[in-house]
Protein backbone atom coordinates (compact mmCIF):
# COMPACT_ATOMS: atom_id res chain seq x y z
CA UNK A 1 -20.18 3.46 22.30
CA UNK A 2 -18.25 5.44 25.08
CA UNK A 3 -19.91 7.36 28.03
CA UNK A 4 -18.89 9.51 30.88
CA UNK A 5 -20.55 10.16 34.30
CA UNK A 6 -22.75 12.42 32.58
CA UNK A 7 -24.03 9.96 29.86
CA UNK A 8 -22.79 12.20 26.97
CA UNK A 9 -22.83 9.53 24.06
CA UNK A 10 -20.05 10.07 21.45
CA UNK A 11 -20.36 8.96 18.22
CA UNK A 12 -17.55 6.45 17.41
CA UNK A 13 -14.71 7.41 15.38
CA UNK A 14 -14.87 6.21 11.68
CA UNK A 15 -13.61 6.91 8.07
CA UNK A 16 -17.05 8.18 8.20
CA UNK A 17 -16.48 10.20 11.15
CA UNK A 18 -13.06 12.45 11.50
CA UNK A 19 -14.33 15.31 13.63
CA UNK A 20 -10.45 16.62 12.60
CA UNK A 21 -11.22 16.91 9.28
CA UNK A 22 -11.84 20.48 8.85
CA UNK A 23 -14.02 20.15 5.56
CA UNK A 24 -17.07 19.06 8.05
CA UNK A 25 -16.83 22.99 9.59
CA UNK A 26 -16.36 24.58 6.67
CA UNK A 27 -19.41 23.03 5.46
CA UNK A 28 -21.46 23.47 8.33
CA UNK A 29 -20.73 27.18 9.13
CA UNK A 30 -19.59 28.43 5.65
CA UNK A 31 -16.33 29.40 6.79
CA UNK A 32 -13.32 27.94 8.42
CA UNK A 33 -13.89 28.49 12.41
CA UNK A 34 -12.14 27.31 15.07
CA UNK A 35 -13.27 24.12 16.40
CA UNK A 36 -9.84 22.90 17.40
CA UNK A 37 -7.16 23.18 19.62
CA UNK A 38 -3.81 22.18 20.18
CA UNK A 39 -1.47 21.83 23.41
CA UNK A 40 1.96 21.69 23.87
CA UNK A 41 2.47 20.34 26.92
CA UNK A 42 6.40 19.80 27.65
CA UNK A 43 9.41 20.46 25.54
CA UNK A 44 10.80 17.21 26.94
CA UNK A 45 11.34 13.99 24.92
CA UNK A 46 13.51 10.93 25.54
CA UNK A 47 13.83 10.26 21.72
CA UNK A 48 15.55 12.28 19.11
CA UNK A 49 13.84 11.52 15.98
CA UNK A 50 15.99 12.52 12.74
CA UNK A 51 12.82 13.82 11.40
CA UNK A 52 11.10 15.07 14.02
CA UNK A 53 8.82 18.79 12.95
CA UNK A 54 9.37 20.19 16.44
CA UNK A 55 12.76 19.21 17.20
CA UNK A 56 14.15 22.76 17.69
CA UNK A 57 11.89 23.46 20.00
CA UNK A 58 12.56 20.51 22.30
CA UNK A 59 14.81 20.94 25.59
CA UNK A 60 16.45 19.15 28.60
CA UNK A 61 14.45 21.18 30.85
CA UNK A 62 11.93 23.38 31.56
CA UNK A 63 9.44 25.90 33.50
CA UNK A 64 6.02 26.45 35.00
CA UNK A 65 3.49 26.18 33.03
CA UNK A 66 0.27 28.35 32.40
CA UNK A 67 -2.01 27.66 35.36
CA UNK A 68 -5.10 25.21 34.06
CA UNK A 69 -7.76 27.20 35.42
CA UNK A 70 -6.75 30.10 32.71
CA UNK A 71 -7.11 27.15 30.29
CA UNK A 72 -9.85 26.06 31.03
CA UNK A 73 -11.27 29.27 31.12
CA UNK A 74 -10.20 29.97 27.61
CA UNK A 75 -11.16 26.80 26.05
CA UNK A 76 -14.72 27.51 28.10
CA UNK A 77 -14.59 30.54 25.01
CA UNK A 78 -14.27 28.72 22.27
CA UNK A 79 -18.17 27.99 21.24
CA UNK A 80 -17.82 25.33 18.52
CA UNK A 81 -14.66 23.43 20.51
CA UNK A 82 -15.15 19.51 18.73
CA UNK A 83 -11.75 18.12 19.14
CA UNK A 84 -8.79 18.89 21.75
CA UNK A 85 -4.99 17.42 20.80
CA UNK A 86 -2.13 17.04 23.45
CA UNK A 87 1.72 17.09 22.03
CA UNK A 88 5.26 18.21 22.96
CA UNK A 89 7.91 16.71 23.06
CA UNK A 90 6.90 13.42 24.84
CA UNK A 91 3.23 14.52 26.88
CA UNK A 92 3.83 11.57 28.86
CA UNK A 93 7.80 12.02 29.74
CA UNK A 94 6.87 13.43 33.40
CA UNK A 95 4.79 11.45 35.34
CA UNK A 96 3.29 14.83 37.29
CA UNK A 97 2.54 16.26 33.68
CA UNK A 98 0.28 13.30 33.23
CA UNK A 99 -1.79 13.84 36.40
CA UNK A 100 -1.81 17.51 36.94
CA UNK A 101 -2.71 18.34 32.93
CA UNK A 102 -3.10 15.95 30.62
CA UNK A 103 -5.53 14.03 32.74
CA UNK A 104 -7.40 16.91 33.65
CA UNK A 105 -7.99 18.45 29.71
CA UNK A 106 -8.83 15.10 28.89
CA UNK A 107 -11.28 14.71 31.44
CA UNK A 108 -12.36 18.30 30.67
CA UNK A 109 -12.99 17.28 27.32
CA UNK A 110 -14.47 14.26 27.68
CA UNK A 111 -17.29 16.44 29.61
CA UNK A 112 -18.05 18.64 26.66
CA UNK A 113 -18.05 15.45 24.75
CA UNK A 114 -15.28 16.88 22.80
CA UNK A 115 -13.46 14.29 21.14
CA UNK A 116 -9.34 13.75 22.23
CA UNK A 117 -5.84 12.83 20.68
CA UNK A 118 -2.57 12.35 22.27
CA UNK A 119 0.74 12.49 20.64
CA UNK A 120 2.85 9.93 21.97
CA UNK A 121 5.92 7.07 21.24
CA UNK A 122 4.59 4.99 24.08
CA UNK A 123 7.80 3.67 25.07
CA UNK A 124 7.18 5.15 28.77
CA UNK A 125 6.13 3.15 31.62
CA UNK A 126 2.45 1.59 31.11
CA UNK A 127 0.64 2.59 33.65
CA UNK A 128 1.04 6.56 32.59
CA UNK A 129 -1.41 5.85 29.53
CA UNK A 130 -3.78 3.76 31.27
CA UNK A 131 -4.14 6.83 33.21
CA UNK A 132 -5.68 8.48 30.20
CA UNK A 133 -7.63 5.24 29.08
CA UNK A 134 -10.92 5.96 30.63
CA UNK A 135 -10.86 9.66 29.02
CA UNK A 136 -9.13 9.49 25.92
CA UNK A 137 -10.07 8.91 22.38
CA UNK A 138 -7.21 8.54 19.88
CA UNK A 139 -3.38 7.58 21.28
CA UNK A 140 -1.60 8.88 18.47
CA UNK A 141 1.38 6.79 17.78
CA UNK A 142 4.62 7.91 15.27
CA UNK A 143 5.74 4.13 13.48
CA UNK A 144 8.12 4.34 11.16
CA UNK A 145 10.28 1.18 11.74
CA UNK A 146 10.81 -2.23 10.57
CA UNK A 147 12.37 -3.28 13.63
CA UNK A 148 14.70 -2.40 16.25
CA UNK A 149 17.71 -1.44 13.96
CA UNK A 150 15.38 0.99 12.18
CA UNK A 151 14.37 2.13 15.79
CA UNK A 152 17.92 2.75 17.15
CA UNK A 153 19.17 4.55 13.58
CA UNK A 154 16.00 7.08 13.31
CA UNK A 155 14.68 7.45 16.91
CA UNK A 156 17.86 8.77 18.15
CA UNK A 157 19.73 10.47 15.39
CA UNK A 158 19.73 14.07 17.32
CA UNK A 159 20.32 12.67 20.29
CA UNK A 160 23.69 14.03 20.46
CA UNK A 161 25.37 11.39 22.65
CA UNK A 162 25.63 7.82 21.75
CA UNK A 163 22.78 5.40 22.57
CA UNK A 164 23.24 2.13 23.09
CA UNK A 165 21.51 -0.82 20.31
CA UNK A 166 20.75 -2.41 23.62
CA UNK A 167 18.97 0.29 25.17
CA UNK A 168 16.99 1.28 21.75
CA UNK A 169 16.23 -2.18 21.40
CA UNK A 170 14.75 -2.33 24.75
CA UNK A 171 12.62 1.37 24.10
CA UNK A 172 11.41 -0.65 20.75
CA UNK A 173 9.99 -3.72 22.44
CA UNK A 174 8.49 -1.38 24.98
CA UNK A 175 6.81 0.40 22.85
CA UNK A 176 5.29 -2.69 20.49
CA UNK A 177 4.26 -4.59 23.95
CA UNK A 178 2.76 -1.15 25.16
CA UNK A 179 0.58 -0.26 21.97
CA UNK A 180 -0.03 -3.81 21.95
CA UNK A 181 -1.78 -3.84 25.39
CA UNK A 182 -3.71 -0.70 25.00
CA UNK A 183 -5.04 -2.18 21.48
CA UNK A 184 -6.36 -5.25 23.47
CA UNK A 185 -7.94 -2.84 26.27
CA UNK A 186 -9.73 -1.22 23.95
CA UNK A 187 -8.09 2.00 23.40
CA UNK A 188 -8.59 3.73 19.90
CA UNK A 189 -4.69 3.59 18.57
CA UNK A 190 -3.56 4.96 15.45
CA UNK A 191 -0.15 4.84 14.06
CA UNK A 192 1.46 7.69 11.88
CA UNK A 193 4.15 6.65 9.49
CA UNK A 194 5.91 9.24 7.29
CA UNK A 195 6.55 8.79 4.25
CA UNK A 196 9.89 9.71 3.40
CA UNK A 197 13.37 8.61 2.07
CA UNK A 198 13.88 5.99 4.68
CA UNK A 199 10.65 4.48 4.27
CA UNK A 200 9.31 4.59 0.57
CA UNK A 201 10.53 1.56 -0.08
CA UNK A 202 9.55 -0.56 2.89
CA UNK A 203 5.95 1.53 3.71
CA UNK A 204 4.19 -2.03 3.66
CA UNK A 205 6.29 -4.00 5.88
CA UNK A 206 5.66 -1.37 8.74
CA UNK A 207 2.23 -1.39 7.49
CA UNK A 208 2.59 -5.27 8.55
CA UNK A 209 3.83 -4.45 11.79
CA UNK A 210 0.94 -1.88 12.91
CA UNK A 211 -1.81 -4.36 12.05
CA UNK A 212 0.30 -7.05 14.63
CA UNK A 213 0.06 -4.34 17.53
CA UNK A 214 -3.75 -3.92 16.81
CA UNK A 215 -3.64 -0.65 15.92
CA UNK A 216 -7.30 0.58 15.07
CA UNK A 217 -5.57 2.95 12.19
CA UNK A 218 -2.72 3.58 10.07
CA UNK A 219 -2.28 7.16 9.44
CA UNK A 220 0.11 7.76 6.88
CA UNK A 221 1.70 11.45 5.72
CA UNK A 222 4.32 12.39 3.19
CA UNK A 223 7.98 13.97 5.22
CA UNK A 224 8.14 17.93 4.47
CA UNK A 225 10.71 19.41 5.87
CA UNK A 226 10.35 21.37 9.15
CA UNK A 227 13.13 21.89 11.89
CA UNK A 228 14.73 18.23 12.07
CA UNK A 229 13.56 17.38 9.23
CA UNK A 230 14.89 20.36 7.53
CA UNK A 231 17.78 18.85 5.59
CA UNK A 232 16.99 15.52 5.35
CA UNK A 233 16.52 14.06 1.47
CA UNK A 234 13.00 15.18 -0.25
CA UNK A 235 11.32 12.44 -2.14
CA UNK A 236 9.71 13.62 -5.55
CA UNK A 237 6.15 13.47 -6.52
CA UNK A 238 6.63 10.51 -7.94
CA UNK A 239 8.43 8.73 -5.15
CA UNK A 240 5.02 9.76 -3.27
CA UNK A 241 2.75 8.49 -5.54
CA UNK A 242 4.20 5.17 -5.70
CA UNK A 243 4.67 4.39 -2.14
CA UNK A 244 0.98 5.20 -1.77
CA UNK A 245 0.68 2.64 -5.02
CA UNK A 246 2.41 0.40 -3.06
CA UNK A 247 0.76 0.41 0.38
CA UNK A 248 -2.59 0.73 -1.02
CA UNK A 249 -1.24 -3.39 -3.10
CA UNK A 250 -0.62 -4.29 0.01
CA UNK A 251 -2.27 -3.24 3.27
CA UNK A 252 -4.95 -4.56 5.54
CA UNK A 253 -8.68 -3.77 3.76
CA UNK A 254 -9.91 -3.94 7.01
CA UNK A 255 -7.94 -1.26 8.75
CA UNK A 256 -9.23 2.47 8.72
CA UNK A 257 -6.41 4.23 6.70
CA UNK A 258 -6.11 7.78 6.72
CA UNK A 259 -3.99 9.49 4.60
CA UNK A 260 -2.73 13.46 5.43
CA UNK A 261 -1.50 16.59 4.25
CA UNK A 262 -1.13 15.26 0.70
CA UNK A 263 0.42 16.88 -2.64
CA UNK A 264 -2.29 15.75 -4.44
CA UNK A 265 -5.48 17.45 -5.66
CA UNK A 266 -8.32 16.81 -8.07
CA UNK A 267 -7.49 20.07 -9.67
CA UNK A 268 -3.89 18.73 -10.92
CA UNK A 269 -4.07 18.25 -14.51
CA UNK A 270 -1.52 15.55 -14.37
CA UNK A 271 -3.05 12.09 -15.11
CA UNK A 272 -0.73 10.61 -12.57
CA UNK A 273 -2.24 12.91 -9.85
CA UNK A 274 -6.15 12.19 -11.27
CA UNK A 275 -5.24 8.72 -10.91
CA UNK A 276 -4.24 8.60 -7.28
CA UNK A 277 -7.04 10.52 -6.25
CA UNK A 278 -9.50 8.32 -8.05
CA UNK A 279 -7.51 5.28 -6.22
CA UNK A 280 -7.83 7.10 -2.84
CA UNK A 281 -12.01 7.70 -3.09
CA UNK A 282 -12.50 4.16 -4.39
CA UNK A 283 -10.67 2.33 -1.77
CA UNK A 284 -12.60 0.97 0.95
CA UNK A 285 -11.75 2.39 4.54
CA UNK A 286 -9.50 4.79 2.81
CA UNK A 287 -9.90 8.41 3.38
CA UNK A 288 -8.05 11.90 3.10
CA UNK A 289 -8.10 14.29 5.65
CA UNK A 290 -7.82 18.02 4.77
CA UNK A 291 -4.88 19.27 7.23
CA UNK A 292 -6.31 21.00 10.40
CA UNK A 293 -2.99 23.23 10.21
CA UNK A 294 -4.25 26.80 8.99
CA UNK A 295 -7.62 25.93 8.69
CA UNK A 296 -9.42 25.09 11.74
CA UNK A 297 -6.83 24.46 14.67
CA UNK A 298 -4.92 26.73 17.26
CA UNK A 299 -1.95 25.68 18.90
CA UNK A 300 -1.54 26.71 22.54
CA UNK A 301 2.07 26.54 24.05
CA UNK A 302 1.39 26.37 27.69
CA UNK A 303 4.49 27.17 28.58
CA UNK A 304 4.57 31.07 27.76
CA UNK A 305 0.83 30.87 26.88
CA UNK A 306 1.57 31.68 23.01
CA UNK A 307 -1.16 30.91 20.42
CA UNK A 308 -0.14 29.73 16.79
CA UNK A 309 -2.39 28.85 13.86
CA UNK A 310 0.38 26.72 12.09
CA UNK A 311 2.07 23.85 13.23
CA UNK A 312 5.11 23.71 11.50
CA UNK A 313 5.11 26.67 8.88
CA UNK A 314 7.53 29.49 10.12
CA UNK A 315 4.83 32.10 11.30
CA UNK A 316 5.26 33.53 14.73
CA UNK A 317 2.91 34.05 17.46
CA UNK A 318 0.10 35.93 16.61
CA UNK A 319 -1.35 36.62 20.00
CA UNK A 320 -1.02 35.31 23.95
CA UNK A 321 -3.67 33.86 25.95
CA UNK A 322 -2.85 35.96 28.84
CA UNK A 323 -4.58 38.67 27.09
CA UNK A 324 -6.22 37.02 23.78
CA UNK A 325 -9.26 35.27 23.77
CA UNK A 326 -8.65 31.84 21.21
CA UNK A 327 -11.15 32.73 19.09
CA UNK A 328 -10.24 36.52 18.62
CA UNK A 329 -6.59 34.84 17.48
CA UNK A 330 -7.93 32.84 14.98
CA UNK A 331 -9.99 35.48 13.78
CA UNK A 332 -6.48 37.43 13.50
CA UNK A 333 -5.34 34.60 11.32
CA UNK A 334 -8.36 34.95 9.13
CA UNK A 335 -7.32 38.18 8.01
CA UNK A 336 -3.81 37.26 7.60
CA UNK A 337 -2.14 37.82 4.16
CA UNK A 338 -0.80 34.13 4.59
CA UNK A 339 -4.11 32.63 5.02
CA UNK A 340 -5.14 34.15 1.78
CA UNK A 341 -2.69 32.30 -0.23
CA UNK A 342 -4.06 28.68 0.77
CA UNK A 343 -7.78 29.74 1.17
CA UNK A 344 -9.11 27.63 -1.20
CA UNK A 345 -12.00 24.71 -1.02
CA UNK A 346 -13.71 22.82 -3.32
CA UNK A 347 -16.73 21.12 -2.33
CA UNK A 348 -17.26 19.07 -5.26
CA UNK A 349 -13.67 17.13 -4.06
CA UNK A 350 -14.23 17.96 -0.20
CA UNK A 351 -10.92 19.40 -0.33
CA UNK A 352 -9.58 22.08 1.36
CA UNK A 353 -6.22 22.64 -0.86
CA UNK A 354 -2.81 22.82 0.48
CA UNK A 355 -1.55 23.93 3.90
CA UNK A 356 1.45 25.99 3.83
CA UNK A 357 3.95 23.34 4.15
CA UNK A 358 2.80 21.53 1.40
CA UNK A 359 2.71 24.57 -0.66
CA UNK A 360 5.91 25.94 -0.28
CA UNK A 361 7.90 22.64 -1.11
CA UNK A 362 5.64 21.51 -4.36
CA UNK A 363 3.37 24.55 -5.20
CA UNK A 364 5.24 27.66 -4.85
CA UNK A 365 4.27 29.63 -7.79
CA UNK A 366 0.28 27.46 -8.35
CA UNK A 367 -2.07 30.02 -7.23
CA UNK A 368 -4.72 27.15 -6.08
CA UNK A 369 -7.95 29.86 -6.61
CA UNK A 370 -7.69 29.40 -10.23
CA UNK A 371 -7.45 25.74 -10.07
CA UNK A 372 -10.59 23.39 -10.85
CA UNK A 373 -11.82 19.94 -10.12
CA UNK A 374 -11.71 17.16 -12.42
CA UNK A 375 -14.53 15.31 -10.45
């Protein structure tokens, strides 16, 4: 059990314990309230992921950024704060982003004893995430690869310029020997894998290869698509199901896997879709988190100081921290007409129903509120 200088103990992170999970709000204040938030921290990335959700947004350079103080200030606001999550872009691609702000929140955070995640492909220099190590609670890894090939065809598919096997081969083994050593010093690392029409088929050999780097956590989403990933092939329901089917044969009992933003509900009256819920409950160290998108996260760019309530879904900025407070933007989202489509819980299956994405590409006409459990 962690502690900072001020002996705040933090409970350690578990399949019993996902402060993201915004089903533990909800059921402590009633309502969905805003317990997280989100950073964008740089635009800048040294990969070009063929599936990457925020690939429009990236850039070869870019500005100032929002002074921390007025952060910090803002985040000072936010009264049930739990869980703080730095992105881009690559946080870590600029060595001065590390020190002057990512350190910093994290250390800020760490303070409030409010729990941290970083967004990363760790193929940077080491010695820019042991920076974070003393502060930092979950480096989020992306891991969709079987090996270097897969590496060099995916990672840099919008690169727009050729890249070299040599050099992606090189950025591969970096990142393995990297996620490696942080796994051995003791940092908390959990490796996202999409599932999608690359990787259906071959979900358990990268499976394989996060256990041998250590990782603390597989975390495991189906693709939708969202800028990159836009155009790229959709897998079916079924295609989901039964790459789930077939990680869940073969995976590591003993790693914590957490599954995400899910099509599938305990209100679907298709027996395949009862069936892989009832799969998901009864497996041990298996759980599914209910997406924080639209429910309990903001996302901060700190670039023009814009504050989103979605991730990915195309909904524009619905206030600016210049001159909105975080929670009096998420309280703008609560009233949304948007937010009324997907605002739908059910206890009995501590779910919280689908986010937007996941509703617009397999739910578009299922009104969710007149949907029950089979529990």
């Amino acid at each position: 059990m962690r502690q900072n200088d001020q002996t705040v103990v933090l409970q350690p992170l578990s399949p019993d314990y996902d402060p993201w999970d915004p089903i533990r709000s909800l059921r402590q204040y009633g309502r969905h309230v805003l317990t997280s938030v989100e950073f964008t921290v740089t635009n800048l990335c040294n990969m070009r992921c063929e599936h990457c959700a925020v690939g429009d947004a990236l850039t070869m350079t870019e500005g100032a950024r929002v002074p921390l103080a007025d952060v910090l200030k803002r985040l000072d606001e936010v009264e049930h704060l739990e869980t703080i999550s730095i992105t881009g872009g690559e946080p870590s691609y600029q060595a001065k982003t590390v020190r002057d702000y990512i350190v910093p929140l994290l250390k800020y955070a760490r303070e409030r004893g409010v729990r941290t995640q970083i967004n990363s492909n760790v193929t940077l220099d080491l010695s820019r995430y042991e920076q974070m190590a003393p502060y930092l609670d979950v480096m989020h890894i992306s891991f969709n690869y079987t090996g270097a090939d897969d590496f060099h065809s995916v990672g840099f598919a919008h690169a727009g310029h050729p890249v070299g096997r040599e050099t992606a081969s090189a950025m591969y083994e970096r990142m393995m020997r990297n996620a490696a050593e942080l796994s051995k010093g003791g940092m908390f690392v959990s490796a996202e894998s999409m599932i999608n029409f690359r990787t259906h088929h071959k979900i358990a050999d990268i499976h394989r290869l996060i256990g041998e780097m250590g990782c603390r956590r597989h975390e495991v989403h189906p693709m939708y698509p969202s800028a990159f990933a836009a155009d790229l092939p959709q897998l079916s329901l079924e295609e989901i199901r039964a790459a789930i089917d077939r990680l869940l044969d073969n995976r590591d009992p003993d790693m914590w896997m957490l599954f995400g933003t899910l099509p599938f509900f305990a209100c679907s009256s298709v027996p395949a879709d009862q069936e892989i819920v009832r799969r998901l409950r009864r497996e041990r160290n298996v759980t599914v988190r209910n997406d924080p998108d639209g429910r309990n996260r903001l996302n901060v760019n700190l670039f023009t100081g814009d504050l989103f309530v979605t991730d990915f879904a195309d909904l524009s900025s619905l206030g600016n921290m210049a001159t909105d407070s975080f929670n009096g933007v998420f309280d703008r989202w609560l009233a949304h007409p948007l937010q009324s489509g997907v605002d739908c819980h059910c206890d009995a299956a501590a779910c919280c129903g689908p986010n937007l994405l996941v509703a617009d590409a397999y739910y578009r006409d299922v009104d969710f509120k007149r949907r029950r459990a089979y529990v």
